[in-house]
Every structure is written in structure tokens, then in C-alpha cells.
Protein backbone atom coordinates (compact mmCIF):
# COMPACT_ATOMS: atom_id res chain seq x y z
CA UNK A 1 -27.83 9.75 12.50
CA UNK A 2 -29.81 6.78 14.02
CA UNK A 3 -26.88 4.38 12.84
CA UNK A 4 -24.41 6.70 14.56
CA UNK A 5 -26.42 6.93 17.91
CA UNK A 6 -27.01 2.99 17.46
CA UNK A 7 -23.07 2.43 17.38
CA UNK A 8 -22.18 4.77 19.82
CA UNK A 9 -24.57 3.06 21.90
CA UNK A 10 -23.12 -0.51 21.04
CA UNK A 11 -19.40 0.67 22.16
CA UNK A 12 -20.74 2.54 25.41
CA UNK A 13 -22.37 -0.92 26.25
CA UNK A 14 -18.99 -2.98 25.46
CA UNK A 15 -17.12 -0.66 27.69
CA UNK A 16 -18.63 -1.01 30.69
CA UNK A 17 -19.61 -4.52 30.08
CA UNK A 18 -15.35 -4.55 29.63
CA UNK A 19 -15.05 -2.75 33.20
CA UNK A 20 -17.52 -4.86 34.78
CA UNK A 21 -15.65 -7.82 33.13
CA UNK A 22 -12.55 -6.48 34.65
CA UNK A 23 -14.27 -5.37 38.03
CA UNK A 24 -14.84 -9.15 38.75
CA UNK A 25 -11.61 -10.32 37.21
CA UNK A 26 -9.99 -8.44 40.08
CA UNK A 27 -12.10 -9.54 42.82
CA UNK A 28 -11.91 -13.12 41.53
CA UNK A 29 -8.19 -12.44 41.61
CA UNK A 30 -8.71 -11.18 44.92
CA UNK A 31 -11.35 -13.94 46.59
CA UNK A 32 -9.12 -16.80 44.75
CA UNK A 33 -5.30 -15.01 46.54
CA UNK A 34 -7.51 -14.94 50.24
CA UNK A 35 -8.56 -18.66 49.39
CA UNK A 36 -4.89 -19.51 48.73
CA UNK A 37 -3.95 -17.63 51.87
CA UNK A 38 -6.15 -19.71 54.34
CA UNK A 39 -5.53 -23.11 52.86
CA UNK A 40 -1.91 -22.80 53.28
CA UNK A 41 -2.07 -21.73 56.83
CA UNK A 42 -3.89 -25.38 57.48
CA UNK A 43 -2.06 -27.66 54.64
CA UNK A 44 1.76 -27.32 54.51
CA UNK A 45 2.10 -28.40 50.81
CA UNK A 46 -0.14 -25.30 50.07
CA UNK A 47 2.05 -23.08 51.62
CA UNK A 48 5.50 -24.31 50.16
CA UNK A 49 3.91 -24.17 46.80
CA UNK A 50 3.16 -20.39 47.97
CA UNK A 51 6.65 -19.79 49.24
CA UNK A 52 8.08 -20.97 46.07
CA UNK A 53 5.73 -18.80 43.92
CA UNK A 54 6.82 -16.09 45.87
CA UNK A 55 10.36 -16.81 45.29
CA UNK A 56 9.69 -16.62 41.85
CA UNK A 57 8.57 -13.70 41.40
CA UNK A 58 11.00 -12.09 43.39
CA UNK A 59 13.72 -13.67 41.15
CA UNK A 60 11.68 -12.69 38.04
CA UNK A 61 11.59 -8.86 39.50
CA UNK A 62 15.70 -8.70 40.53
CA UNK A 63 16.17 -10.45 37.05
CA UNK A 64 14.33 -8.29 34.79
CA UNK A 65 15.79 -5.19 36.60
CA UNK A 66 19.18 -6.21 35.83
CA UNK A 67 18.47 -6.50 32.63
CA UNK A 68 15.94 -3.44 32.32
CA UNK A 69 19.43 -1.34 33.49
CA UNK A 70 21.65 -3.50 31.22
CA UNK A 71 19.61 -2.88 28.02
CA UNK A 72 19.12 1.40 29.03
CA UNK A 73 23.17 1.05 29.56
CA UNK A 74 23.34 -0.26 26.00
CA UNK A 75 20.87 2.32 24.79
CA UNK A 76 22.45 5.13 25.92
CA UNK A 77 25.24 3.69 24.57
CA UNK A 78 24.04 3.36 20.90
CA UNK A 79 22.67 6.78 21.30
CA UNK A 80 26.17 8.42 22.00
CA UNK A 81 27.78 6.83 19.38
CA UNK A 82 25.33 8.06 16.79
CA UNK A 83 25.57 11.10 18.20
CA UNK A 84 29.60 11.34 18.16
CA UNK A 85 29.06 9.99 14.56
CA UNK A 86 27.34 12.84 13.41
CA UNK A 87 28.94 14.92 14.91
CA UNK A 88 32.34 13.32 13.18
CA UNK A 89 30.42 14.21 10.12
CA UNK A 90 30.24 17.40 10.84
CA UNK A 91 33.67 18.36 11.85
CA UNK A 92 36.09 19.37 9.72
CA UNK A 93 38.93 16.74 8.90
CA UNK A 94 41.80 17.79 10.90
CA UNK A 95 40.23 17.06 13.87
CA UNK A 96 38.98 13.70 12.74
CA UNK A 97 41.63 11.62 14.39
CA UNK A 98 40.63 12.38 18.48
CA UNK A 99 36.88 11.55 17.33
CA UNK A 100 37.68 8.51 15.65
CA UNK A 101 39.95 7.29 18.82
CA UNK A 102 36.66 7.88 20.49
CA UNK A 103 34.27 6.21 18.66
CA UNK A 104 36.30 3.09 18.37
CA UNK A 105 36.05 3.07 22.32
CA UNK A 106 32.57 3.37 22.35
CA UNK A 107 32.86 0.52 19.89
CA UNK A 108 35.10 -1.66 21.53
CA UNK A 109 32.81 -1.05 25.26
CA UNK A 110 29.60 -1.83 23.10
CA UNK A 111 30.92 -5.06 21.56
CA UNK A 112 32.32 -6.29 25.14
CA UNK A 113 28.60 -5.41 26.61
CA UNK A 114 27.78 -7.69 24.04
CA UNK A 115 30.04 -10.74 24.91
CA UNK A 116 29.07 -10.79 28.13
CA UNK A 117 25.40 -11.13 27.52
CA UNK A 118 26.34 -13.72 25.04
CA UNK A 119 28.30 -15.73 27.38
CA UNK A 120 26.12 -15.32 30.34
CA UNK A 121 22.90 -16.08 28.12
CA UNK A 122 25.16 -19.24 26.91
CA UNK A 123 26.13 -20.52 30.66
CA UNK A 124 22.15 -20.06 31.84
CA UNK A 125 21.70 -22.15 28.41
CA UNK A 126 23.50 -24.91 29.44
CA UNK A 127 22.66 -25.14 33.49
CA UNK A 128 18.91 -24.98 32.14
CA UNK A 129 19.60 -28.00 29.43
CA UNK A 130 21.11 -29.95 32.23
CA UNK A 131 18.24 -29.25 34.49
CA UNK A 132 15.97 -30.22 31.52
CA UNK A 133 17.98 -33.67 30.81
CA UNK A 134 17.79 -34.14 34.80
CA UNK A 135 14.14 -34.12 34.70
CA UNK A 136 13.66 -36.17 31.75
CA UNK A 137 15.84 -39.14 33.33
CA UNK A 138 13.52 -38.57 36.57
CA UNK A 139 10.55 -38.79 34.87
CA UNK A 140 11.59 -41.88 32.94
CA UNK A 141 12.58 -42.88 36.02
CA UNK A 142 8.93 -42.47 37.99
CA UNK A 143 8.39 -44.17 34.53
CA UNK A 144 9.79 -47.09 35.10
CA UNK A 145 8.52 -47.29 38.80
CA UNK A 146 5.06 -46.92 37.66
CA UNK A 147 5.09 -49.88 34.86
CA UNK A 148 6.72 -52.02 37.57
CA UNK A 149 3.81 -51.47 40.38
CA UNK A 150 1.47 -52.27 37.25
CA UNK A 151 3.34 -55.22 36.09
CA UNK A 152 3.28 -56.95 39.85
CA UNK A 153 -0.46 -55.87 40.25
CA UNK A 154 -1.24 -58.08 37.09
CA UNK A 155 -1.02 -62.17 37.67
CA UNK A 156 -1.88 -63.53 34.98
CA UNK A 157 0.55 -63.97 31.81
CA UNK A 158 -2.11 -62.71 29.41
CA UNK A 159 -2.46 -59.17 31.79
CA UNK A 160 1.50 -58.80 31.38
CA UNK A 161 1.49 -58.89 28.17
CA UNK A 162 -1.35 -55.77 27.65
CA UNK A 163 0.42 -54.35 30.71
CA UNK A 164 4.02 -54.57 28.27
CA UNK A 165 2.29 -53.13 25.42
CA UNK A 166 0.93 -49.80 27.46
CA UNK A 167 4.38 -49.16 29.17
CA UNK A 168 5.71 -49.06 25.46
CA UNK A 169 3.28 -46.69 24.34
CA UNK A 170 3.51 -45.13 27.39
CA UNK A 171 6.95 -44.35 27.05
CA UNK A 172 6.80 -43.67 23.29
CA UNK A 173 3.99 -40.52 24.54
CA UNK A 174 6.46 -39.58 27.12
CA UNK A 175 8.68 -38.08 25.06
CA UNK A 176 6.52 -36.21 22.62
CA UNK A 177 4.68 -34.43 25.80
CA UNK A 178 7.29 -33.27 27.31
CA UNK A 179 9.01 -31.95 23.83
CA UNK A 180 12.19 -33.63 24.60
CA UNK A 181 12.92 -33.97 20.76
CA UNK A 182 15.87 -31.58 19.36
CA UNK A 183 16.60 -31.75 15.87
CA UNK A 184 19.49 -30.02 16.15
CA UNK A 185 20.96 -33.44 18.08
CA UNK A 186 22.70 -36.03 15.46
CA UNK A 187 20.60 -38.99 13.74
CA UNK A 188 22.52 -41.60 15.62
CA UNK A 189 21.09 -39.88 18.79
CA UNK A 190 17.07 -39.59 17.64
CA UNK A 191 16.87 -43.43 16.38
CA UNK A 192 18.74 -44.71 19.82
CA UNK A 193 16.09 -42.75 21.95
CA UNK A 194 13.00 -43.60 19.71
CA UNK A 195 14.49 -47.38 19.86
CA UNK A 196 14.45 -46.83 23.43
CA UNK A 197 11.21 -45.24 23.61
CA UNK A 198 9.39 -47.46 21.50
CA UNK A 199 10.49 -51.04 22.34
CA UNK A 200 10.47 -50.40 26.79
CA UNK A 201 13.67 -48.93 27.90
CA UNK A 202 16.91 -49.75 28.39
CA UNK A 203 15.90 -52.97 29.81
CA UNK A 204 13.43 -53.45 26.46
CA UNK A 205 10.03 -53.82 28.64
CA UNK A 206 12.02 -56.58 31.04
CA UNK A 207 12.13 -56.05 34.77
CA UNK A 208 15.82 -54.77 35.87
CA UNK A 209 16.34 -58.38 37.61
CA UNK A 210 15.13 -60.26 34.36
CA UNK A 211 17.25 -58.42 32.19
CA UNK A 212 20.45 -58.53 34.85
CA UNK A 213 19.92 -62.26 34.72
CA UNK A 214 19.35 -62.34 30.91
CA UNK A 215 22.97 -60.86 30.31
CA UNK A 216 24.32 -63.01 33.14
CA UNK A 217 23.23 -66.55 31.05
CA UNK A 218 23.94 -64.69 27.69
CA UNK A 219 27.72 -63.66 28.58
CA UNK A 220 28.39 -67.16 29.75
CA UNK A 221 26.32 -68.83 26.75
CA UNK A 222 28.66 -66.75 24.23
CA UNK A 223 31.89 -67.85 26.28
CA UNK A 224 30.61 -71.57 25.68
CA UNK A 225 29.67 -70.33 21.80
CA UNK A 226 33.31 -69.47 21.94
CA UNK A 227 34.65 -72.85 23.16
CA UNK A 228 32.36 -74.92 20.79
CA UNK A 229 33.80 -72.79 17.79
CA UNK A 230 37.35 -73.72 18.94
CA UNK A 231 36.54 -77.19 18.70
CA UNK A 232 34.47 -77.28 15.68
CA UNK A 233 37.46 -75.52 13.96
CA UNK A 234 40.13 -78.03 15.24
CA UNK A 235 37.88 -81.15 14.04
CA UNK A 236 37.95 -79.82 10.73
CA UNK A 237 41.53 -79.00 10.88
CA UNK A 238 42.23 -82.75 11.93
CA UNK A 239 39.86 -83.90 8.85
CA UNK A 240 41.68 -81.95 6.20
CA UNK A 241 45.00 -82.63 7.65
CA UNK A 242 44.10 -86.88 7.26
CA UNK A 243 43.30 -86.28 4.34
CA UNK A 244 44.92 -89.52 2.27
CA UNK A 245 43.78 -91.71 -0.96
CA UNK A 246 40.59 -91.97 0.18
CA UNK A 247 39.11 -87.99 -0.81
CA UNK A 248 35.37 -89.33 -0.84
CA UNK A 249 35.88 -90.47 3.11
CA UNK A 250 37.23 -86.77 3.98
CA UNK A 251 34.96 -84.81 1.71
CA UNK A 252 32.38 -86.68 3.88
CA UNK A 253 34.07 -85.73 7.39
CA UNK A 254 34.55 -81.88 6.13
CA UNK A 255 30.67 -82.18 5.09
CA UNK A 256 29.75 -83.34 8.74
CA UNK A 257 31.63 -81.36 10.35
CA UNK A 258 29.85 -78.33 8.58
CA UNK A 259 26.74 -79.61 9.10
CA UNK A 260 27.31 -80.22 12.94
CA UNK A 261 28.45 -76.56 13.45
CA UNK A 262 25.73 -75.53 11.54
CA UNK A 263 23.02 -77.23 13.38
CA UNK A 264 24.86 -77.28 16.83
CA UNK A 265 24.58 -73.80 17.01
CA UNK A 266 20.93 -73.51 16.14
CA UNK A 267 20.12 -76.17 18.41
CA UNK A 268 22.42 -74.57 20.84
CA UNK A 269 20.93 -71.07 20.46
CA UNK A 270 17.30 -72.67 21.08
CA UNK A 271 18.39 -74.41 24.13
CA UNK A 272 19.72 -71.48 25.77
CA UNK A 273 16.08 -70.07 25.08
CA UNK A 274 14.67 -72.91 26.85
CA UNK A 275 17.13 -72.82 29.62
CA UNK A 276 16.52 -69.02 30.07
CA UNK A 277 12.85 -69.67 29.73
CA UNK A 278 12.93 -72.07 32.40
CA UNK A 279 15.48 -70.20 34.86
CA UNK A 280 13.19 -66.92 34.43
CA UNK A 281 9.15 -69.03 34.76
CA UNK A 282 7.86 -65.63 33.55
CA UNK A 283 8.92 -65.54 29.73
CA UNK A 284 8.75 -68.11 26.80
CA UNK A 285 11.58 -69.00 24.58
CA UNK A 286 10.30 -67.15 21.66
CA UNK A 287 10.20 -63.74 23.98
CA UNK A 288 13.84 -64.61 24.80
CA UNK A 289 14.66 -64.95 21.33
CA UNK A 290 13.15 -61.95 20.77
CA UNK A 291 14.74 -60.01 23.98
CA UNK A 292 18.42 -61.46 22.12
CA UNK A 293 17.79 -59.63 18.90
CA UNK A 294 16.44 -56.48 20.75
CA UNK A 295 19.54 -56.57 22.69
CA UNK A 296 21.77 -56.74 19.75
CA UNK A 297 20.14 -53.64 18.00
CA UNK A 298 20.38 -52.04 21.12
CA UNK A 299 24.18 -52.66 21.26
CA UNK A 300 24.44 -51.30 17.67
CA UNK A 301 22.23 -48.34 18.17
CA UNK A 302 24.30 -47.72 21.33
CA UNK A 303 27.88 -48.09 19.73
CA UNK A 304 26.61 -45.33 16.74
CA UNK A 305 25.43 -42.81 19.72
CA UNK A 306 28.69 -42.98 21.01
CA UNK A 307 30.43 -42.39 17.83
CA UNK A 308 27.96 -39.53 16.99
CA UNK A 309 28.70 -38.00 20.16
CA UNK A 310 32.71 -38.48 19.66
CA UNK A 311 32.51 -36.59 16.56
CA UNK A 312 30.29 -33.86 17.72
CA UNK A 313 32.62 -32.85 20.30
CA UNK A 314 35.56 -33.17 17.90
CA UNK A 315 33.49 -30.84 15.11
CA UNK A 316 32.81 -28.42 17.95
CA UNK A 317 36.34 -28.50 19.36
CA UNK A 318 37.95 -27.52 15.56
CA UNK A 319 34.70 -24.78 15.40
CA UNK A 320 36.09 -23.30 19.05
CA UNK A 321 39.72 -23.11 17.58
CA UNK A 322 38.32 -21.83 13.91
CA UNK A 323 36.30 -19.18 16.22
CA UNK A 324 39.38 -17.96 18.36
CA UNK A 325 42.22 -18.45 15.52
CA UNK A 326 39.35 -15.69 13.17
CA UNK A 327 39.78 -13.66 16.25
CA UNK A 328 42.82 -13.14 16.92
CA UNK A 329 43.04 -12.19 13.14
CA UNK A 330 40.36 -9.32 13.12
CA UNK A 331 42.58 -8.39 16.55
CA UNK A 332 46.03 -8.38 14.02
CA UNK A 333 44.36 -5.90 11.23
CA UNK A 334 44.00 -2.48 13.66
CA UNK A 335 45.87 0.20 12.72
CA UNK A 336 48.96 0.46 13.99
CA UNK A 337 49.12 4.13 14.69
CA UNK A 338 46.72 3.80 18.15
CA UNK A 339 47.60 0.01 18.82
CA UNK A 340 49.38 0.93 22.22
CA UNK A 341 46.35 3.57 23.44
CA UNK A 342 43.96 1.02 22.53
CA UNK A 343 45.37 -2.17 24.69
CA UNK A 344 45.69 0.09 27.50
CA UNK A 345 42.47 1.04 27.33
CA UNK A 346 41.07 -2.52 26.89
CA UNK A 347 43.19 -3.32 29.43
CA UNK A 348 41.35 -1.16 31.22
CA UNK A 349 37.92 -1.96 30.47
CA UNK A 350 37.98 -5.75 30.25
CA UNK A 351 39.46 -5.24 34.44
CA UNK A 352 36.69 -2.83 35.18
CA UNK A 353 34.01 -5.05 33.52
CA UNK A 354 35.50 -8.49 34.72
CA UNK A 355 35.62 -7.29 38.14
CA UNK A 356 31.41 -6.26 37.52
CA UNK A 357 30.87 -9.96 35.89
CA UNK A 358 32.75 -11.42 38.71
CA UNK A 359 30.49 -9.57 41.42
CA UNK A 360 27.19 -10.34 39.26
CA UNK A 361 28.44 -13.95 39.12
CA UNK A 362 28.98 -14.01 42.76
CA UNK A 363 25.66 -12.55 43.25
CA UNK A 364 24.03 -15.54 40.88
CA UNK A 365 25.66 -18.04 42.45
CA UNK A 366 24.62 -17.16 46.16
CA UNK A 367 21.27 -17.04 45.07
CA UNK A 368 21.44 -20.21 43.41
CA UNK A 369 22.95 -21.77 46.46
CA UNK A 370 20.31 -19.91 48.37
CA UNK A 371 17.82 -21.67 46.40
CA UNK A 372 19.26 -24.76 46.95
CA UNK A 373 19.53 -24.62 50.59
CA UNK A 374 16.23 -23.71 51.02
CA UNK A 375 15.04 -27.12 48.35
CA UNK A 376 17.59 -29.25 50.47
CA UNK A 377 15.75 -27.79 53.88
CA UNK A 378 11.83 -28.90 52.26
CA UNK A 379 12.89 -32.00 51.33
CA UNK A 380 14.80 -32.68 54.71
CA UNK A 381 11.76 -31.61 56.20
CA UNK A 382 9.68 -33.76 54.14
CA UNK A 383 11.86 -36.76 54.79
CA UNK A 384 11.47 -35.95 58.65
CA UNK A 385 7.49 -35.64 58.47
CA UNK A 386 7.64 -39.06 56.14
CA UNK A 387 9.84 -40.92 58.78
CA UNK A 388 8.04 -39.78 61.55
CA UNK A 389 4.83 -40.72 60.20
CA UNK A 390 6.37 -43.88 59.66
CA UNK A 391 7.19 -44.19 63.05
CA UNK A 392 4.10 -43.56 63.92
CA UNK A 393 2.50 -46.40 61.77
CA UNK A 394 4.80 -48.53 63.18
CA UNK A 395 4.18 -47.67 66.49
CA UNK A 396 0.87 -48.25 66.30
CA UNK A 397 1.19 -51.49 64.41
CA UNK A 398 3.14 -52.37 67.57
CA UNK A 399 1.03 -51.32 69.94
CA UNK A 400 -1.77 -53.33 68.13
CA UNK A 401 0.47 -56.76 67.91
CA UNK A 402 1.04 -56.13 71.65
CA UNK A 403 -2.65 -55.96 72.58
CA UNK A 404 -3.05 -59.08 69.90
CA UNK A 405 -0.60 -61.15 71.99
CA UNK A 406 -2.04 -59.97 75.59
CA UNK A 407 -5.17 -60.66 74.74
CA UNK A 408 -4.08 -63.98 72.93
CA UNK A 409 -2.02 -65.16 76.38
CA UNK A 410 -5.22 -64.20 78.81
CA UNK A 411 -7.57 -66.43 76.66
CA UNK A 412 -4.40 -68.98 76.72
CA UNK A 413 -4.57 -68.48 80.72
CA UNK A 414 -7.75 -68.73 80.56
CA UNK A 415 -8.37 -72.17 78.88
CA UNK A 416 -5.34 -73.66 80.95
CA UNK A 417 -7.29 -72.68 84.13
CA UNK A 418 -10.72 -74.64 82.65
CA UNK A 419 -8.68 -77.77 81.68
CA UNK A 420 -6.45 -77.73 84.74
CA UNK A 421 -9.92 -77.41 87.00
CA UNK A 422 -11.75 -80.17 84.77
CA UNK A 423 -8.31 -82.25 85.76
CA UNK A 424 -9.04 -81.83 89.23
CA UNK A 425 -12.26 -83.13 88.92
CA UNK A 426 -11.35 -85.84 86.96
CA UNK A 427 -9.05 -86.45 89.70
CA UNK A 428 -11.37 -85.95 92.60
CA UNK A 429 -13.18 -88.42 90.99
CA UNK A 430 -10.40 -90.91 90.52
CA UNK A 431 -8.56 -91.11 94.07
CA UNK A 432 -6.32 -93.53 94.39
CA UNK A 433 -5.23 -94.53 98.16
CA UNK A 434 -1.36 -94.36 98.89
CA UNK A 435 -0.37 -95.69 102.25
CA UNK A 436 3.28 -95.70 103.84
CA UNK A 437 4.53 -98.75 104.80
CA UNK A 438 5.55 -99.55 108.56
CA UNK A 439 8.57 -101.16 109.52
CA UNK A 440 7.69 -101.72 113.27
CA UNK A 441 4.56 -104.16 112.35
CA UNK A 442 6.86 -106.97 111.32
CA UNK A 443 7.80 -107.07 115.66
CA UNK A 444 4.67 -106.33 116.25
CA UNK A 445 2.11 -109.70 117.97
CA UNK A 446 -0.40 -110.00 115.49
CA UNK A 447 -4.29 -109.39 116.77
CA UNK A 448 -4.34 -113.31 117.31
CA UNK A 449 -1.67 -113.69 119.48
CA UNK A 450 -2.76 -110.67 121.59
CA UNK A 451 -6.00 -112.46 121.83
CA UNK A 452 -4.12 -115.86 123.32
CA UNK A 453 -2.40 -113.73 125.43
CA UNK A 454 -5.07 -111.54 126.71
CA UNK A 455 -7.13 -115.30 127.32
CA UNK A 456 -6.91 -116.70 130.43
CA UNK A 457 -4.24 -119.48 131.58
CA UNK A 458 -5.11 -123.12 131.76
CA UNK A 459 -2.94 -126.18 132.59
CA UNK A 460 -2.48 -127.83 129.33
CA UNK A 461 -0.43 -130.78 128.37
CA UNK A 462 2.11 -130.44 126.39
CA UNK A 463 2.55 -133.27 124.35
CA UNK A 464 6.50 -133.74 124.00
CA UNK A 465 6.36 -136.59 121.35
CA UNK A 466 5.86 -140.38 120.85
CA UNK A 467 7.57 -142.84 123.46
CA UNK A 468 9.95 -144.59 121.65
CA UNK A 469 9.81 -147.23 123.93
CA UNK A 470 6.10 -148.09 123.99
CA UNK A 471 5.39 -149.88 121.24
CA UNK A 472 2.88 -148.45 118.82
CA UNK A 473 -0.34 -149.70 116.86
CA UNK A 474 0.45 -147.81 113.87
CA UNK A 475 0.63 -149.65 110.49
CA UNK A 476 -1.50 -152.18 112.46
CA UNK A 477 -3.93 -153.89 111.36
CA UNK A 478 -7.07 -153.23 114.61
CA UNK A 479 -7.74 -157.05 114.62
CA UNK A 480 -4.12 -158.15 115.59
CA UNK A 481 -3.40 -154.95 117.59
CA UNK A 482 -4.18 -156.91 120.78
CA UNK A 483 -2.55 -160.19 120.21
């Protein structure tokens, strides 16, 4: 009795720890749908991700309805024919014939029920694999993006290199998290996206302008291969051809000839390494080497993929005809007796139920164009609040050079003003005297003669001259002046 009263005490414990448990699941549920609430009235993001929840759920309810009411149709179905059935049982055998006619209806409306959820499970198959290829390629994409930002972070060679290596690995991981992997897909296709995964891409870890320019030098270095093949086979042509008594001489022309095309395009191959190396500055010839074989594999593995895929669509082409050559023989073997009743009728019943698939697939495709509107209208209204945010960056980045420069020109002004005034100092300093010159003093009496003339006049003799006729005591010595 104690063990009894010990266990029932034990479950009435669980229980309401199990209500109390559930008690604060709901008002977590609660407190945590409020929090939600108020954040996405203050950040937008919030409330899209709300919005599209929302839609969700709204799609998930209308969905599972439909097929709630398809799968009670179906029932109810079933249920009639096994109850026709045994009645047909039942019933004595002259009357067999009406029930039969019946039950193969109900057959016939069961088994189109049935194609349509096949095909419309089939068409939501595909659209979903698309969407799931779609988002693969964008993530490989972002990817990509993200191993570029990484590589031009890095400067140094020995950083690319570890930077490579992670963007491989990277990339390998990619696939496996996102489950990617179908083994129902052909060999060919598994070993050309594991090559792909595994060894960087489709530009094999390269940068899309290294690898554009790597095919650029390698298609013109293989039209050159090309050229130097042409002559290589026309020198040996010539050597066999003048061929005459001496065999040793054009054994030993063949035998260089070989050797020169052997070498030449070794030598040739290396150089185009170099010259790659050197047109590129950010690989080494032995990475080019290696980038040439990776690109050849990657041709091969490429050129299989196709093939694979070639032959899968030809495989599922002869299994479509197979599929509706079968069925048009099961349609050949009914009876004869009700063939005419029974084409009307399905005549009938595939109008009645096309027109319903046509006005569910109307319904399925607004909605999906719904849905799409409404994804075209956030991310047009993202792109708006991005640009004008941008705008807004660059405003102010304008407004801010503007200030720079006004503020660069005043201290410009400025310092012009302070050497300009230490100029006019300088110049103060330095005066030089300029004076006009006056025409009107060259008639002007100099201040001599207006002294004469302001002097008093005296008599004064005027001496005109020497008399000519009076002799003169020049040259004259004074002792015979008088004799």
C-alpha cells in the first residue's frame, strides 16, 4: 500500500509539474510574440520577417485545407466503393451488370483523383528543385564574393595562399551543409561538382579577371602550338623527301628534327608559364602549370556532364513514350460491351475535373504571382532605402568637401592678405622717387641768367676782337718788343 500511495504521489507531482511546465511555455510563447510585436513596430526588417511568417502560415492553412477536403473526397470515395462491392456480393447475378458499370466509374473517378495529385505533386516537385538549384548558385555566388573581399584584404603572397586553401575547403563544406548531394543524379554529374567543389570553382581558386586572361594567352599560345606543329611537320617532310645516297646525313636531320619538336614544345610550354607569370605579377609559373592541367580536367569533367545529361534526357524521353505506349494498351483491353458508355462518361469527367484543375491552377498561380509582387515590392523598397541612404552619405560627404574647401580658401585669403601687407611694408620701406619730366624747362633762363638779369646794368666794353692793323707783341720775345 505504501508503494502504491508513493507512486501515485510521484505521477500527481509530474502532472502538475507538466502543467506548470506548460503554464510558462505559453506565457513564454506569449511574452516572446509581444516582444516580436514591439520590435517590429521600431525596426523594419523585424516586421517584414513578421509579414512573411504570417504569409506562411496563411498559405500553410489554405494549403492543408485543400488537401484536408481532397483526401475526405477520396475517403468517401473508397468507402462507397467498398460498400457497392459488397453489396455486388450480395446481389444475385442477373443484376450484376448495372453494378459493375458502376463500380468501374467509381474506379475510373478514383484513379483520375489520383493523377491529378500525382501531377500536381510532380509540377510543385520541379518549381521547388528549381528554386533549390537557384539558391545553391546564389549561395556559391555570395561564395565567391566573400573569398574575393578575403583575397584583396590579404597582401602578402604567403596570406593568399592560406586564404586559397580556406575558400577550397570552404566550398568543399558548402555543399555537404546545405545537402545539395542527390544520388539519384548520374556519376559524370557528382565527380564534375566535387571537382568543382574541391579544387575553387569554376575559375579553380583564380580571380574571374586572372582566369579570363589565363584563357585569353592560352587560346592564342595553342594557335601558335598549332603553327609550330605545321612547320615542324613540313621540315621533316623536306628531310625525308632529300633523302639521297647519303642515309646517315638524313637519319641525322629526321633525328633533329624530332628532337627539336620534342624539346621546342617543352621549352615552349615553360615559356608561356613565364610569360603568363609575368603578365599576371600575382602567380608563379609552377601555379600556372598547375592552373593548365586543372583546366584540362575541368574540360574533360565538363564534356562527360554534358554527355551524362544528353543521355538522361534521351533514357527519360524513351521511359515517357514506354509509359504512354503501356497506356494506351491497358486503355485497348476494356470490354467492348460498355466501351461507348464509358468514353462518354470519361468524357465527361475528365471536362468536369479539368475545368476544377484549371480553376485550382488559376488560383495557385495568382497566389504565386501575389507572392511575387509583394518580394518584388520589399526589395524595390529596399533598393529605395539603400539608394537613398546613399544619397545621403554622399550628400554629406559633399557637404563636408565643401566646408574643407571654404575653409581651405579663407586661410588661402587669409595668408595672401599677411604677405600682400608685409609687401607693403617692404615697400614703404623701399620708395623709390619717380618724377615727370618737363618739356618747358629746356626755354626756360636758367637761375644764373635770371640772376644777370635781375643785376643791375653797367657800361661795359665789349671787346670786339684784335686790330688787325696794330701790330701785336705776341710770339715776342719782351726784350725786343720795343725795338
Amino acid at each position: 500500500m505504501t508503494d502504491k500511495v508513493k507512486i501515485e504521489a510521484k505521477s500527481n507531482s509530474t502532472t502538475t509539474d507538466l502543467r506548470l511546465i506548460q503554464y510558462q511555455l505559453k506565457k513564454l510563447n506569449k511574452d516572446s510574440y509581444q516582444l516580436f510585436t514591439k520590435l517590429s513596430l521600431h525596426c523594419k526588417e523585424m516586421k517584414l520577417i513578421r509579414d512573411y511568417g504570417e504569409e506562411l502560415k496563411s498559405a500553410l492553412l489554405t494549403d492543408g485545407k485543400k488537401y484536408y477536403n481532397r483526401l475526405l473526397k477520396f475517403r468517401k470515395l473508397v468507402d462507397s466503393f467498398t460498400a457497392k462491392k459488397s453489396e455486388v456480393t450480395q446481389k444475385s447475378t442477373w443484376k450484376h451488370g448495372t453494378c459493375i458499370k458502376d463500380l468501374q466509374e467509381m474506379m475510373k473517378s478514383i484513379e483520375d483523383i489520383l493523377t491529378d495529385n500525382k501531377s500536381e505533386e510532380r509540377m510543385i516537385a520541379e518549381i521547388l528543385l528549381q528554386q533549390e538549384v537557384d539558391l545553391w548558385q546564389d549561395c556559391l555566388n555570395m561564395e565567391r564574393r566573400i573569398t574575393c573581399w578575403e583575397k584583396n584584404e590579404l597582401k602578402t603572397e604567403d596570406k593568399t595562399i592560406l586564404n586559397l586553401q580556406k575558400t577550397t575547403s570552404g566550398s568543399a563544406s558548402l555543399s555537404t551543409r546545405l545537402g545539395i548531394r542527390n544520388n539519384n543524379l548520374p556519376p559524370e554529374i557528382n565527380d564534375f561538382q566535387n571537382f568543382l567543389d574541391n579544387h575553387g570553382g569554376r575559375t579553380g581558386g583564380w580571380t574571374e579577371e586572372e582566369h579570363s586572361k589565363f584563357l585569353k594567352q592560352l587560346k592564342a599560345f595553342q594557335i601558335q602550338k598549332v603553327q609550330i606543329k605545321k612547320l615542324t611537320s613540313e621540315h621533316t617532310v623536306s628531310a625525308a623527301v632529300k633523302q639521297t645516297d647519303d642515309d646517315d646525313e638524313s637519319a641525322l636531320q629526321i633525328d633533329e628534327a624530332k628532337t627539336i619538336k620534342d624539346t621546342g614544345e617543352g621549352d615552349y610550354m615553360s615559356e608561356f608559364h613565364h610569360h603568363l607569370a609575368n603578365l599576371l605579377l600575382t602567380k608563379t609559373p609552377e601555379e600556372v602549370a598547375k592552373h593548365v592541367k586543372w583546366w584540362e580536367e575541368y574540360q574533360k569533367l565538363e564534356i562527360g556532364k554534358r554527355k551524362a545529361i544528353q543521355k538522361w534526357n534521351e533514357n527519360r524521353r524513351l521511359n515517357l513514350q514506354s509509359k504512354s505506349n503501356s497506356e494506351t494498351d491497358e486503355y485497348e483491353k476494356i470490354n467492348n460491351d460498355g466501351l461507348c458508355l464509358m468514353k462518354k462518361e470519361i468524357q465527361r469527367m475528365s471536362a468536369s475535373q479539368l475545368e476544377a484543375r484549371k480553376a485550382e491552377l488559376e488560383l495557385w498561380r495568382q497566389q504565386r504571382g501575389e507572392m511575387k509582387r509583394q518580394e518584388e515590392e520589399i526589395k524595390r523598397q529596399a533598393e529605395i532605402e539603400a539608394k537613398q541612404a546613399q544619397m545621403k552619405m554622399i550628400k554629406k560627404k559633399q557637404t563636408a568637401n565643401q566646408l574643407n574647401q571654404l575653409s581651405a580658401r579663407r586661410k588661402a585669403k587669409a595668408e595672401r592678405e599677411i604677405s600682400r601687407q608685409k609687401l607693403l611694408e617692404q615697400i614703404k620701406l623701399q620708395k623709390t622717387v619717380q618724377v615727370t619730366r618737363d618739356r618747358e624747362r629746356l626755354i626756360q633762363l636758367t637761375k644764373g641768367w635770371e640772376i644777370r638779369l635781375s643785376q643791375p646794368k653797367t657800361e661795359t666794353v665789349i671787346n670786339q676782337g684784335l686790330n688787325l692793323s696794330l701790330p701785336s707783341g705776341r710770339m715776342i720775345p719782351e726784350w725786343r718788343r720795343n725795338i
